[in-house]
PDB file of N, CA and C in Angstrom:
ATOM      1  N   UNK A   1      -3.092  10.089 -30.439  1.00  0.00           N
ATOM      2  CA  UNK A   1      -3.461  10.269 -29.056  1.00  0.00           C
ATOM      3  C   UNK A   1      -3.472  11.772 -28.774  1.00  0.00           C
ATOM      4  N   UNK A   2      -4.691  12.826 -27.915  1.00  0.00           N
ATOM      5  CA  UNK A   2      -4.966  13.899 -27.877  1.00  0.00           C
ATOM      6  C   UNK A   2      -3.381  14.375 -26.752  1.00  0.00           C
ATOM      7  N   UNK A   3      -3.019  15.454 -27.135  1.00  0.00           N
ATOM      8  CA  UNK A   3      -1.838  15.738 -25.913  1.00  0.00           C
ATOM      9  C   UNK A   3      -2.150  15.368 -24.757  1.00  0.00           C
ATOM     10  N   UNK A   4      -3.472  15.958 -24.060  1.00  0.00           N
ATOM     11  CA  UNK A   4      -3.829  15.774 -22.822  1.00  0.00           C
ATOM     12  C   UNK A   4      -3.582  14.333 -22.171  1.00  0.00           C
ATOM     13  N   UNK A   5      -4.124  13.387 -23.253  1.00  0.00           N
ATOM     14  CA  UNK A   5      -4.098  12.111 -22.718  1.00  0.00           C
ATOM     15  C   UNK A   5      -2.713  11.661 -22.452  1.00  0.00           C
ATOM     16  N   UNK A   6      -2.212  12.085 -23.559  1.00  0.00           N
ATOM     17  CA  UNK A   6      -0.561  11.855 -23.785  1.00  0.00           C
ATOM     18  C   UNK A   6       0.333  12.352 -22.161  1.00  0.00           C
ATOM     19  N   UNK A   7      -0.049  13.089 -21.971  1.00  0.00           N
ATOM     20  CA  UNK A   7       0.638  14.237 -20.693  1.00  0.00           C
ATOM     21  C   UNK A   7       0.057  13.313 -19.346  1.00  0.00           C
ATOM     22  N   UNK A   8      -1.483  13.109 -19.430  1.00  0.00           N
ATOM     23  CA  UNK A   8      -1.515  11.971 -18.113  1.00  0.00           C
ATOM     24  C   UNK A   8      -0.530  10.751 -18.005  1.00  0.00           C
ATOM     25  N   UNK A   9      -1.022  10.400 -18.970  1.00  0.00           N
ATOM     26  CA  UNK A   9      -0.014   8.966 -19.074  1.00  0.00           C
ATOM     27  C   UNK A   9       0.937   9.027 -18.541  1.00  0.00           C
ATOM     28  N   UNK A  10       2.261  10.053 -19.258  1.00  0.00           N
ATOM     29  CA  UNK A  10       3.498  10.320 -18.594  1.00  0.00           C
ATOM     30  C   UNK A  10       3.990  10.791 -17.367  1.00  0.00           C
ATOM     31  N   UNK A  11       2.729  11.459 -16.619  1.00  0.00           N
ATOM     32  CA  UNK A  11       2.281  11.924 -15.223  1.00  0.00           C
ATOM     33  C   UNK A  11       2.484  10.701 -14.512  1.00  0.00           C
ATOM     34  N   UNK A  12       1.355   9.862 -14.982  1.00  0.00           N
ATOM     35  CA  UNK A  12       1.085   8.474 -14.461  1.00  0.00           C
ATOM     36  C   UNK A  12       2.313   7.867 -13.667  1.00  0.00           C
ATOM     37  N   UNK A  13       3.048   7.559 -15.477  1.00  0.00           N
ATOM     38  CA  UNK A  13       3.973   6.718 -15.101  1.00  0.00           C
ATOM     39  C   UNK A  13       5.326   7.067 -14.166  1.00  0.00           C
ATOM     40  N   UNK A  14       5.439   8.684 -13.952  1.00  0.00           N
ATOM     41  CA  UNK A  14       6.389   9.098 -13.235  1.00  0.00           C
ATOM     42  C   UNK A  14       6.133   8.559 -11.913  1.00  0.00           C
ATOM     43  N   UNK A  15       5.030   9.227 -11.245  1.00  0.00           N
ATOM     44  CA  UNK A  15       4.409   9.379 -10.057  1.00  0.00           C
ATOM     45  C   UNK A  15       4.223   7.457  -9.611  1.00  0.00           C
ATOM     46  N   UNK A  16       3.811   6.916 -10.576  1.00  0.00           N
ATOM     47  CA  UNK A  16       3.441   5.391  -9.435  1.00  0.00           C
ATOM     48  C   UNK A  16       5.497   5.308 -10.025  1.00  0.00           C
ATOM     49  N   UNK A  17       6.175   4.774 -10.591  1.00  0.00           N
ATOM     50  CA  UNK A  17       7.441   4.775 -10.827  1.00  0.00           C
ATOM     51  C   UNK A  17       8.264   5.579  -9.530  1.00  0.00           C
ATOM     52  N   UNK A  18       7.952   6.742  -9.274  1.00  0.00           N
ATOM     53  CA  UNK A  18       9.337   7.091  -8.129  1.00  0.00           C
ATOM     54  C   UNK A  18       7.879   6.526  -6.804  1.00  0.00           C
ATOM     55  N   UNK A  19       6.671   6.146  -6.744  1.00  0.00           N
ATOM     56  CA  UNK A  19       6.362   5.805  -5.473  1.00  0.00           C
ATOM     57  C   UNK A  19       7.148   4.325  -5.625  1.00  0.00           C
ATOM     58  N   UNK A  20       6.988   3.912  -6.686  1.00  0.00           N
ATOM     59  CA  UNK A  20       7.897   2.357  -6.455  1.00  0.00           C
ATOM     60  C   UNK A  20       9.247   2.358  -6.052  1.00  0.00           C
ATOM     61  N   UNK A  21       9.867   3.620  -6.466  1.00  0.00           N
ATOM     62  CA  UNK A  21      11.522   3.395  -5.928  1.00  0.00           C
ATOM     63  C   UNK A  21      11.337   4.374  -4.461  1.00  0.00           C
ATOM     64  N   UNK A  22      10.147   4.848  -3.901  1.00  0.00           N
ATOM     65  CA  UNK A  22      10.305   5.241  -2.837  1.00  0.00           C
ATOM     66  C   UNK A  22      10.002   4.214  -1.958  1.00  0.00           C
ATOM     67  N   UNK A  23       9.271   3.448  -2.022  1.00  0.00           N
ATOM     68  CA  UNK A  23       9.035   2.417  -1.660  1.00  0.00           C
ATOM     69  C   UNK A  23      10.019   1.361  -1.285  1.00  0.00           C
ATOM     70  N   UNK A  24      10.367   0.920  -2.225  1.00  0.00           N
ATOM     71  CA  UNK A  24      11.787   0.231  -2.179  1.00  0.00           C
ATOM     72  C   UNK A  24      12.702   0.592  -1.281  1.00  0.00           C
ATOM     73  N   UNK A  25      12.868   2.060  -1.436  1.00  0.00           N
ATOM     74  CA  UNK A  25      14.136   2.033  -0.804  1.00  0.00           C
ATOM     75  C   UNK A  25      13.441   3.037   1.080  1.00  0.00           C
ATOM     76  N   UNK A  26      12.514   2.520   1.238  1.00  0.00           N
ATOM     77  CA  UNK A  26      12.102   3.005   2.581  1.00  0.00           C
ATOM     78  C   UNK A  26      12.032   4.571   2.559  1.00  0.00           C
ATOM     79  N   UNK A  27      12.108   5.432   1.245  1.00  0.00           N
ATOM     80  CA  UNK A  27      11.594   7.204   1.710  1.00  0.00           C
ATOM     81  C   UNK A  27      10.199   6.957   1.569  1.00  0.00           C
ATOM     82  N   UNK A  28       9.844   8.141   2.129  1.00  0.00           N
ATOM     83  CA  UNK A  28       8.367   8.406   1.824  1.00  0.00           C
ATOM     84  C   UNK A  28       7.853   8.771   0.310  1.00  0.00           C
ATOM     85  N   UNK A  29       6.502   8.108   0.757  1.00  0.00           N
ATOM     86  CA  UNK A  29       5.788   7.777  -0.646  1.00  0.00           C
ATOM     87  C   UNK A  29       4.980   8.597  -1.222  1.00  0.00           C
ATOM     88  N   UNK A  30       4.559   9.396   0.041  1.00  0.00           N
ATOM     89  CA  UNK A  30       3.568  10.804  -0.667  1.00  0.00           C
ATOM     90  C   UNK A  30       4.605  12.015  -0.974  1.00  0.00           C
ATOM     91  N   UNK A  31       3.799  12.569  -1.682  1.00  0.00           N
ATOM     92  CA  UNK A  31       4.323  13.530  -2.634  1.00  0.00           C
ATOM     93  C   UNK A  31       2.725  14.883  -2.748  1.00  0.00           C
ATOM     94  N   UNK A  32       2.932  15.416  -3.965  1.00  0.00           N
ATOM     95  CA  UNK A  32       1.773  16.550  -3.944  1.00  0.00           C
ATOM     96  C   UNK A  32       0.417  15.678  -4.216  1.00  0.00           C
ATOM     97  N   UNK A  33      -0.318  16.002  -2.799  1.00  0.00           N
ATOM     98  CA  UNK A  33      -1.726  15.253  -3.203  1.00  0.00           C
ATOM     99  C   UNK A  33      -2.714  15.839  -4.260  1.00  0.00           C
ATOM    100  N   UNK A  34      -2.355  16.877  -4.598  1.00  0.00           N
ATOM    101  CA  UNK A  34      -3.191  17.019  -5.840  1.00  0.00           C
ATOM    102  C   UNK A  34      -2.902  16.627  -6.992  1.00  0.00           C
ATOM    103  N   UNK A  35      -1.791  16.387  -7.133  1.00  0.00           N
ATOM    104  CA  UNK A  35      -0.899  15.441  -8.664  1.00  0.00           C
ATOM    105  C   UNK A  35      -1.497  14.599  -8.434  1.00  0.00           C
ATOM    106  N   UNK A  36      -1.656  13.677  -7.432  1.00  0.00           N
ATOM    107  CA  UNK A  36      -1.539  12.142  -7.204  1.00  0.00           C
ATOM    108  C   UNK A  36      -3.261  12.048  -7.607  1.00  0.00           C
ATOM    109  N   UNK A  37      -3.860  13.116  -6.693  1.00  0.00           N
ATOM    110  CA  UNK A  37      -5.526  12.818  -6.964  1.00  0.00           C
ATOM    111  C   UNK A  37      -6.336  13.156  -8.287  1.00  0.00           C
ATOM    112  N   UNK A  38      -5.296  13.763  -9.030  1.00  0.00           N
ATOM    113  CA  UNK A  38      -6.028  14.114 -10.546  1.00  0.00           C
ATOM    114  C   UNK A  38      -5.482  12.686 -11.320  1.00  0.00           C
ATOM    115  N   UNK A  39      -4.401  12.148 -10.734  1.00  0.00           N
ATOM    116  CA  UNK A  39      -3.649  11.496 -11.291  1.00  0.00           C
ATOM    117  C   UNK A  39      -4.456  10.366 -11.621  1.00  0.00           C
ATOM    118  N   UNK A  40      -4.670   9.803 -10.170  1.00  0.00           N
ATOM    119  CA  UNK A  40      -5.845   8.758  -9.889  1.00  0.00           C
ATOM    120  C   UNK A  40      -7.131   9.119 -10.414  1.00  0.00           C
ATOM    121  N   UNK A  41      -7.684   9.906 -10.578  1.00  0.00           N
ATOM    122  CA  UNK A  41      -8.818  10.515 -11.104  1.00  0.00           C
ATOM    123  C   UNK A  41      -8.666   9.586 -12.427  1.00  0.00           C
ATOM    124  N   UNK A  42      -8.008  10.064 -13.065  1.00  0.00           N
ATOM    125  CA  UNK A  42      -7.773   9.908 -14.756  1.00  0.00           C
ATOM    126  C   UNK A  42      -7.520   8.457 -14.653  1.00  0.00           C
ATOM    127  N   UNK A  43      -6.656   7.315 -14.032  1.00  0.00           N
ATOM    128  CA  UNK A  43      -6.135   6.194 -13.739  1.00  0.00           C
ATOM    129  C   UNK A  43      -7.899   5.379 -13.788  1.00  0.00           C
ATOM    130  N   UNK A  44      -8.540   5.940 -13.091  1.00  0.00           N
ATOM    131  CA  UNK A  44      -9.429   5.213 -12.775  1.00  0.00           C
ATOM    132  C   UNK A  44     -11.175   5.729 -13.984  1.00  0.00           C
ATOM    133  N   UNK A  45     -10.534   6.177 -14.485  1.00  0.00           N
ATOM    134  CA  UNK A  45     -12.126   6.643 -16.105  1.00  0.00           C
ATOM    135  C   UNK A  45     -10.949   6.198 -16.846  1.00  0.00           C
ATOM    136  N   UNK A  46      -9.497   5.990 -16.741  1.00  0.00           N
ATOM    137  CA  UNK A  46      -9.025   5.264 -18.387  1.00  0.00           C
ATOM    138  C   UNK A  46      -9.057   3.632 -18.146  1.00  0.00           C
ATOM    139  N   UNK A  47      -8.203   3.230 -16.667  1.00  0.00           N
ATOM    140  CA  UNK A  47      -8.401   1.741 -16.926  1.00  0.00           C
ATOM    141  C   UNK A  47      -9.350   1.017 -16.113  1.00  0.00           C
ATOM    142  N   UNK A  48      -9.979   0.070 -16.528  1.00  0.00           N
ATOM    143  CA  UNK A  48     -10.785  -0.377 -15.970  1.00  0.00           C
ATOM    144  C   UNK A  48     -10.433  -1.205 -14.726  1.00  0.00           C
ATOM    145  N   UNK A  49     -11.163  -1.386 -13.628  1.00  0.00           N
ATOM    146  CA  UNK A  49     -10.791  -2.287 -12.806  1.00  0.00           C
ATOM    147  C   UNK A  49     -10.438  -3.330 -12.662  1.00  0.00           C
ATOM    148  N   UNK A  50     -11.112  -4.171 -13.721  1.00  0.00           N
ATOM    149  CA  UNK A  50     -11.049  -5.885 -14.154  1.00  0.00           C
ATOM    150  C   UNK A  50     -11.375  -5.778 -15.491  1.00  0.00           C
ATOM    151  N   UNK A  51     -11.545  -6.919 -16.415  1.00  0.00           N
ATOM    152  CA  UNK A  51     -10.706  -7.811 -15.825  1.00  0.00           C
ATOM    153  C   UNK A  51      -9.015  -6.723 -16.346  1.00  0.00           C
ATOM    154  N   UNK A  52      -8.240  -7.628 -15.849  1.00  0.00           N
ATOM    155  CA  UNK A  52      -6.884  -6.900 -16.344  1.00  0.00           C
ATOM    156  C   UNK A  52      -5.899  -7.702 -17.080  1.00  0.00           C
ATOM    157  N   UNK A  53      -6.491  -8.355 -18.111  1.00  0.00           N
ATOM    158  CA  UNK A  53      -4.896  -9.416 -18.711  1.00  0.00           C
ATOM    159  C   UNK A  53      -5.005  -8.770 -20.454  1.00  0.00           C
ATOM    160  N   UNK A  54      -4.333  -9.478 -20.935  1.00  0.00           N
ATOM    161  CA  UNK A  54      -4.101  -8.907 -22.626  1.00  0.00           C
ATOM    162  C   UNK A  54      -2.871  -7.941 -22.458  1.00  0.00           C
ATOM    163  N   UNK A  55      -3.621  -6.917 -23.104  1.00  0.00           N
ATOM    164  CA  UNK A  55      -2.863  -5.287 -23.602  1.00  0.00           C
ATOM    165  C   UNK A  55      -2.656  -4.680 -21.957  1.00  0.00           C
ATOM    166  N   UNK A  56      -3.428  -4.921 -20.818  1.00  0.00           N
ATOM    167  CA  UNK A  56      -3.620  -3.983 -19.936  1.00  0.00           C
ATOM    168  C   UNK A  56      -2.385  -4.327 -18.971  1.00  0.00           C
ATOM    169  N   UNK A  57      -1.330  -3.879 -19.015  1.00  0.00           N
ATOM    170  CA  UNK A  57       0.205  -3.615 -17.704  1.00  0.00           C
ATOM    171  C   UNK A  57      -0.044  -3.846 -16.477  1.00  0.00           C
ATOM    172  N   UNK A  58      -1.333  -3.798 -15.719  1.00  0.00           N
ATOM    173  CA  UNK A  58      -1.365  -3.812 -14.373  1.00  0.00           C
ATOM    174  C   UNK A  58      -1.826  -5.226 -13.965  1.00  0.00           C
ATOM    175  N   UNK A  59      -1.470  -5.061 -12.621  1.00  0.00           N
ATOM    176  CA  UNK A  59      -2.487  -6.188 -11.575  1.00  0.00           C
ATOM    177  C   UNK A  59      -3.686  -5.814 -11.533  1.00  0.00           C
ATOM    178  N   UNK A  60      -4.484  -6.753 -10.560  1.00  0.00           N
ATOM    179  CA  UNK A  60      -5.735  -6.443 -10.383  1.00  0.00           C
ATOM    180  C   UNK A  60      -5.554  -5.300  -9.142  1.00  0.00           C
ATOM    181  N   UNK A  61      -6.978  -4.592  -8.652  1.00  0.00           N
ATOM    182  CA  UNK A  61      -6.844  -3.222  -8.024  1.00  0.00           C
ATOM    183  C   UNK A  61      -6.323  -4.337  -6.481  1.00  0.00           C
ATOM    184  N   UNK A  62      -6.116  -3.870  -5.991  1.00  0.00           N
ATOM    185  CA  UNK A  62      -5.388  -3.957  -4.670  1.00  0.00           C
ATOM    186  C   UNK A  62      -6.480  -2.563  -3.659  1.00  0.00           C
ATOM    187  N   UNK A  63      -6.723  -3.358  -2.615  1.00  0.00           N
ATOM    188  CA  UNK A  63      -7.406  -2.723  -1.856  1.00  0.00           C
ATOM    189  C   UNK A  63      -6.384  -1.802  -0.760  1.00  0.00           C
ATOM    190  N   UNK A  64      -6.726  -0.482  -0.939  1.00  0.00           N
ATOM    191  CA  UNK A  64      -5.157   0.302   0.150  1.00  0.00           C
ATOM    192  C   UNK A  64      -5.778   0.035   1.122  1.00  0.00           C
ATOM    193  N   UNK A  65      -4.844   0.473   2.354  1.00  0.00           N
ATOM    194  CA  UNK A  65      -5.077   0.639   3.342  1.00  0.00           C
ATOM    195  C   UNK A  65      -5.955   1.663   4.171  1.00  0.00           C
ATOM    196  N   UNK A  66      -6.679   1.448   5.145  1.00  0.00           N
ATOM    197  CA  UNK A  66      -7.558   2.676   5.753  1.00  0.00           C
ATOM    198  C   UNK A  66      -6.591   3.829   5.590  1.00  0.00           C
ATOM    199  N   UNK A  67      -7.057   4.953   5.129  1.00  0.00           N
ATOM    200  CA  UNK A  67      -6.232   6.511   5.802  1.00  0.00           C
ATOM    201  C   UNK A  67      -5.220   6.670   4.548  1.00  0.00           C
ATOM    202  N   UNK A  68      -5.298   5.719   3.634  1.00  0.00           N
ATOM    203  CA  UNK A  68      -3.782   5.878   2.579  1.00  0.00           C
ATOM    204  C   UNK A  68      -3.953   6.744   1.661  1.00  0.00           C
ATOM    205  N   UNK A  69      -2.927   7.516   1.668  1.00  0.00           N
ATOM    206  CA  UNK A  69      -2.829   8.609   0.817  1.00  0.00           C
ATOM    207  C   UNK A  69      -3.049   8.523  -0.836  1.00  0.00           C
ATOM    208  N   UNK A  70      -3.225   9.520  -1.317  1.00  0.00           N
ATOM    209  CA  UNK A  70      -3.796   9.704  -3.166  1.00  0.00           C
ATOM    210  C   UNK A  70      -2.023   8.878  -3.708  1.00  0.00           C
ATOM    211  N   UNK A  71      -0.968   8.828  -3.229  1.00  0.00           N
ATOM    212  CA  UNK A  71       0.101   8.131  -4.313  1.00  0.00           C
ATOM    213  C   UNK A  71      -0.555   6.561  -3.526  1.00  0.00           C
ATOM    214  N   UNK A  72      -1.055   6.132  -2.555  1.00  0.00           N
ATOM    215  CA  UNK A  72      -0.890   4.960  -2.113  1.00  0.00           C
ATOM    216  C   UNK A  72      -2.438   4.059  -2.773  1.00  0.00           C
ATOM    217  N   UNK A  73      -2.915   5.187  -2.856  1.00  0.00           N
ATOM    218  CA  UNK A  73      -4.646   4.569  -3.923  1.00  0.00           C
ATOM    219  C   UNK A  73      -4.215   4.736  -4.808  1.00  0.00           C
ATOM    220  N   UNK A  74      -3.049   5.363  -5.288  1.00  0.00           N
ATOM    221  CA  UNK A  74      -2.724   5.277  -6.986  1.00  0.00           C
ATOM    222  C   UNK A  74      -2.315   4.162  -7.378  1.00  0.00           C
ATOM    223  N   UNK A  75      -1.320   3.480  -6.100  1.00  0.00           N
ATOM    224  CA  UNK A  75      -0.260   2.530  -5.938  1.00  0.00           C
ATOM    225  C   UNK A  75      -1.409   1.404  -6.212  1.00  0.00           C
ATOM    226  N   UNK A  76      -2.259   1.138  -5.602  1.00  0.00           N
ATOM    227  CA  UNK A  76      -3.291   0.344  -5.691  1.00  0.00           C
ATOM    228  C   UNK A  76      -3.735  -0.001  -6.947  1.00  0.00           C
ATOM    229  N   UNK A  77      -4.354   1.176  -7.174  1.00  0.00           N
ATOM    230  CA  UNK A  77      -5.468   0.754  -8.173  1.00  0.00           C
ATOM    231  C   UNK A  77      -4.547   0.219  -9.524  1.00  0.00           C
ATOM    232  N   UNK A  78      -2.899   0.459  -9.686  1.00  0.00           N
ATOM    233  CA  UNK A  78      -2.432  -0.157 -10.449  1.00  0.00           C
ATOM    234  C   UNK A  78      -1.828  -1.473  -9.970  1.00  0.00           C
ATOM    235  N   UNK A  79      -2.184  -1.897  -9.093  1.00  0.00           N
ATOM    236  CA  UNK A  79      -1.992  -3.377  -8.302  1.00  0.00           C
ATOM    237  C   UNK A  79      -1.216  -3.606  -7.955  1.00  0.00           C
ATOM    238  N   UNK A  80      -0.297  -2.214  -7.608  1.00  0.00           N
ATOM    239  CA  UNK A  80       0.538  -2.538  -6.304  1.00  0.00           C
ATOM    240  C   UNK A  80      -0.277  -2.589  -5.001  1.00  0.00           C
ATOM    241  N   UNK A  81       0.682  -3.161  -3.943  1.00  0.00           N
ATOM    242  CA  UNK A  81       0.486  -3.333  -2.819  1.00  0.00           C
ATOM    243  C   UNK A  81       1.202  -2.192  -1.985  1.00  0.00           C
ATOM    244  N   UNK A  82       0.476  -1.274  -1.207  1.00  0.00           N
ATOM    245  CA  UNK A  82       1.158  -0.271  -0.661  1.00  0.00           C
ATOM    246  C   UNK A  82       1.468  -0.873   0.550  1.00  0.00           C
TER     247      UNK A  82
END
């Protein structure tokens, strides 16, 4: 795996991971919107939208809410529910 890809990934998984324990525990969920929007950038040219079962970890995309921030379309498109 090229570093780069390697380094999103682990981006990835930080960023939707503390929005899930921010979540949880009622702090706020945004963080630096430019992490979150390169983040999602990459989230969305590596996994596909559908279908999502086998090898692929996520839900299906989850539609955010009007106005929701780059961690809360991140939150989404890995099928959480923001």
């Amino acid at each position: 795996m090229p570093g780069r890809i390697a380094v999103s990934a682990y981006v990835q998984e930080l960023l939707t991971h503390a929005w899930d324990l921010a979540q949880a525990t009622g702090q706020p969920t945004e963080g630096d919107p430019e992490l979150a929007a390169w983040t999602l950038a990459v989230a969305r040219r590596i996994l596909p939208p559908e279908p999502r079962r086998g090898e692929v970890p996520f839900a299906r995309v989850v539609e955010p809410p009007p106005g929701a921030g780059p961690y809360a379309q991140l939150a989404a498109w890995l099928g959480r529910q923001p």
